[in-house]
N, C-alpha and C. Protein backbone atom coordinates (compact mmCIF):
# COMPACT_ATOMS: atom_id res chain seq x y z
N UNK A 1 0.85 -1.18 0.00
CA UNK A 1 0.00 0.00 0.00
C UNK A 1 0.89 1.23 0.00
N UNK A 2 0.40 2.01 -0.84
CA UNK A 2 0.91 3.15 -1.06
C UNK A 2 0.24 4.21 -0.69
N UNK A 3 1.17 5.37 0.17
CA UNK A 3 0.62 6.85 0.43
C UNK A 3 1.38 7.98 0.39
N UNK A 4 0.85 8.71 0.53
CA UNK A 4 1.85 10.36 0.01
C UNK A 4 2.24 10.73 1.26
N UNK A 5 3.13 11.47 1.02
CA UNK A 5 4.22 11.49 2.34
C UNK A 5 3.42 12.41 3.43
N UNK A 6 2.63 13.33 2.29
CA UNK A 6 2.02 14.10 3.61
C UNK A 6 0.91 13.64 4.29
N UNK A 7 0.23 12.26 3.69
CA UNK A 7 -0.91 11.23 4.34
C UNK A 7 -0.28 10.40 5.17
N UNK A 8 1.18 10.09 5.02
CA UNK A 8 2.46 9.52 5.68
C UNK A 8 2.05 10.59 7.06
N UNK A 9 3.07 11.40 7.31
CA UNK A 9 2.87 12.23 8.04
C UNK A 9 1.76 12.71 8.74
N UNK A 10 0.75 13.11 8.73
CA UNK A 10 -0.48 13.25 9.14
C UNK A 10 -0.76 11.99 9.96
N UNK A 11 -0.69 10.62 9.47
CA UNK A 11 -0.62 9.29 10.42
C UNK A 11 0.33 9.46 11.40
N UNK A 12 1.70 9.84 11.17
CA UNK A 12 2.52 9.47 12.16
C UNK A 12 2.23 10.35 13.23
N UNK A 13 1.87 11.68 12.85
CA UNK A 13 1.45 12.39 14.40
C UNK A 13 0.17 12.33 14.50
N UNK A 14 -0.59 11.66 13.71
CA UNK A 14 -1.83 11.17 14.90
C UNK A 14 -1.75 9.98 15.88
N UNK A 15 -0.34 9.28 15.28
CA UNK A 15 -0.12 8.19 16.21
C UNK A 15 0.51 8.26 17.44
N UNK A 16 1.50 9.74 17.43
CA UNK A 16 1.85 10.39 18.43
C UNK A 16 0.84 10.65 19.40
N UNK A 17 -0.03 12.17 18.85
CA UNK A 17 -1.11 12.76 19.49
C UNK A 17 -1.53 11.31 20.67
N UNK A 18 -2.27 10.06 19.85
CA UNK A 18 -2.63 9.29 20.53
C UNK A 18 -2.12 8.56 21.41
N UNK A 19 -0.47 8.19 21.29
CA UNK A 19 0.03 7.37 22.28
C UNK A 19 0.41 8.25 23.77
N UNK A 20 0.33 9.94 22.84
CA UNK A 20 0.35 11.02 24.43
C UNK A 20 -0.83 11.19 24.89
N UNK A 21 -1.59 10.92 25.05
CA UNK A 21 -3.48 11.72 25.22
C UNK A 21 -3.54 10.49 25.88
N UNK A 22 -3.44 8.82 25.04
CA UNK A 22 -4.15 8.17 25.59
C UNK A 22 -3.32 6.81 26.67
N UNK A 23 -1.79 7.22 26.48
CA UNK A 23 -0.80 6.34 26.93
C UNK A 23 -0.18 7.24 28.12
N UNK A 24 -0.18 8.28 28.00
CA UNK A 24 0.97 9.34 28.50
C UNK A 24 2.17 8.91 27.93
N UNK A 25 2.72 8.39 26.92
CA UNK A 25 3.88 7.81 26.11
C UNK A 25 4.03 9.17 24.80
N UNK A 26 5.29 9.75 24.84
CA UNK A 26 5.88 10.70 23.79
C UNK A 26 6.52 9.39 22.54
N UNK A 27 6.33 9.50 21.59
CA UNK A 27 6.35 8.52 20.75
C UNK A 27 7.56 9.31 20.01
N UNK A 28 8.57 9.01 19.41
CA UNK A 28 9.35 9.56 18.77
C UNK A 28 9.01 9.73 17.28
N UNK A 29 9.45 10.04 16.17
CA UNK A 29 9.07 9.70 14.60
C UNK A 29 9.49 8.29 14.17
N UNK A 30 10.25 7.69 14.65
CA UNK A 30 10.80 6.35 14.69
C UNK A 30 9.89 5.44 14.79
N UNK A 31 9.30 5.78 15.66
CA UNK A 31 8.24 4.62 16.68
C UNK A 31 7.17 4.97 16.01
N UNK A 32 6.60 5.96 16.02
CA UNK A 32 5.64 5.93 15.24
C UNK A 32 5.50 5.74 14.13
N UNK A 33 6.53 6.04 13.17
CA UNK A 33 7.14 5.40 11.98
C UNK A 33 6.57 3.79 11.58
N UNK A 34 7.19 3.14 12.75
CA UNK A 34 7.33 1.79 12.94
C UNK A 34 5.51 0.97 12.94
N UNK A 35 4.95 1.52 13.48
CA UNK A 35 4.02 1.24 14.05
C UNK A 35 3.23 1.17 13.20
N UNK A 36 3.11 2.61 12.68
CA UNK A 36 1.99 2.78 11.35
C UNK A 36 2.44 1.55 10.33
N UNK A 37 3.87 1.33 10.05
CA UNK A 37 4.01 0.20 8.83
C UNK A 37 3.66 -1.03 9.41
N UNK A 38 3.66 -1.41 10.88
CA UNK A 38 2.86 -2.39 11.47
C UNK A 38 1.42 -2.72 11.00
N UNK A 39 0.93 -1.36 10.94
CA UNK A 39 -0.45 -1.52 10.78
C UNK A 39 -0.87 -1.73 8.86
N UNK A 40 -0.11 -1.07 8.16
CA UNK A 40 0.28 -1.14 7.11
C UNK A 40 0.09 -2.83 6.77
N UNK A 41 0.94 -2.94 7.13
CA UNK A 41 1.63 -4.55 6.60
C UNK A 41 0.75 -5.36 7.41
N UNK A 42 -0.23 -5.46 8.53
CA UNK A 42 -0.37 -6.38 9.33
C UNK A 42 -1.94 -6.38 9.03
N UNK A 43 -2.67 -5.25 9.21
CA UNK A 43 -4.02 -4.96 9.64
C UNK A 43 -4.37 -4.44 8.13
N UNK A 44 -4.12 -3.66 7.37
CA UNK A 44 -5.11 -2.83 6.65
C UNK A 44 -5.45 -3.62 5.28
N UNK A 45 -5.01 -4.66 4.95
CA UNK A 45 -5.68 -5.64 4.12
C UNK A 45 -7.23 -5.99 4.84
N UNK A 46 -6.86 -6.17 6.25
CA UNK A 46 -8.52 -6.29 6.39
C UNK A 46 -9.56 -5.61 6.23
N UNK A 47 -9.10 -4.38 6.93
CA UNK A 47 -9.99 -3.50 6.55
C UNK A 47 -10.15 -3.17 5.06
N UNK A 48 -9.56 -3.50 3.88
CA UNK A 48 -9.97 -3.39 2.98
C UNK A 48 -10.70 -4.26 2.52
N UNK A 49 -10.30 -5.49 2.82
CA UNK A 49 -11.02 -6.75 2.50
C UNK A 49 -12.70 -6.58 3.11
N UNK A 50 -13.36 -5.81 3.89
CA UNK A 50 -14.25 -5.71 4.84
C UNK A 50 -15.22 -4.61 3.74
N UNK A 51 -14.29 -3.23 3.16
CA UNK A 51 -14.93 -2.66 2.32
C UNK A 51 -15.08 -3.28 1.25
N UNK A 52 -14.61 -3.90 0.59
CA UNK A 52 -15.04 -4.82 -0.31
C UNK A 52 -16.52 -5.55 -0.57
N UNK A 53 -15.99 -5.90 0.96
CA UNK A 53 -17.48 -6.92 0.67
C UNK A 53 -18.72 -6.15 1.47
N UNK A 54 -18.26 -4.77 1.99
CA UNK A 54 -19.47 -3.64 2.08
C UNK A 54 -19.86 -3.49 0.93
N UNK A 55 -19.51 -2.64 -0.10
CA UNK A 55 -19.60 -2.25 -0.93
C UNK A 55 -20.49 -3.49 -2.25
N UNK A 56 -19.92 -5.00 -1.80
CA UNK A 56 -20.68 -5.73 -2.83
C UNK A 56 -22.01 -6.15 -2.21
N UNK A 57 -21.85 -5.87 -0.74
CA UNK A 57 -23.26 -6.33 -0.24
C UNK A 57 -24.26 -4.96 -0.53
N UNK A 58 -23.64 -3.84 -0.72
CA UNK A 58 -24.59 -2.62 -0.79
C UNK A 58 -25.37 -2.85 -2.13
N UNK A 59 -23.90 -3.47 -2.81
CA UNK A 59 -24.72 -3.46 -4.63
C UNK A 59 -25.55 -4.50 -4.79
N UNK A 60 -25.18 -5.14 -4.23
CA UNK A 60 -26.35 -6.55 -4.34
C UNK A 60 -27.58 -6.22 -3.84
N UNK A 61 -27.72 -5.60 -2.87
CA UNK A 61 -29.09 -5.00 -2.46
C UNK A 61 -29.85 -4.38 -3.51
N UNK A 62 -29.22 -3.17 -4.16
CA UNK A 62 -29.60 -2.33 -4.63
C UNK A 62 -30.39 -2.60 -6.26
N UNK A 63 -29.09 -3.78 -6.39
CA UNK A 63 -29.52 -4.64 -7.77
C UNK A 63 -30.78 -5.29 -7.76
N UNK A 64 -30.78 -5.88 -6.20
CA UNK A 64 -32.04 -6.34 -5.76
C UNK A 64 -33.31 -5.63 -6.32
């Protein structure tokens, strides 16, 4: 998966924002770096896989 550096960015300090607000943890750019390609590589096939089959269950309805 591919993103633009400034959709890059925008993730990494929301991953900050969140690990300070909701961890009390200062996250470096490293770590958060890290993390987001965690989620990247680990998790966001699902969630795409999930819109997918939103999207074919919406049309199937509709075709209905």
């Amino acid at each position: 998966m591919r993103i633009s550096k400034e959709k890059r960015e925008r993730m990494i300090e929301a991953i900050k924002k969140y690990f300070l607000n909701e961890r009390d943890e200062a996250l470096g750019d490293l770590a958060s770096s890290l993390i987001l390609d965690f989620f990247i590589e680990e998790l966001a096939s699902e969630f795409y896989n999930q819109g997918v089959q939103d999207a074919y269950m919406y049309m199937k309805d509709k075709i209905e």
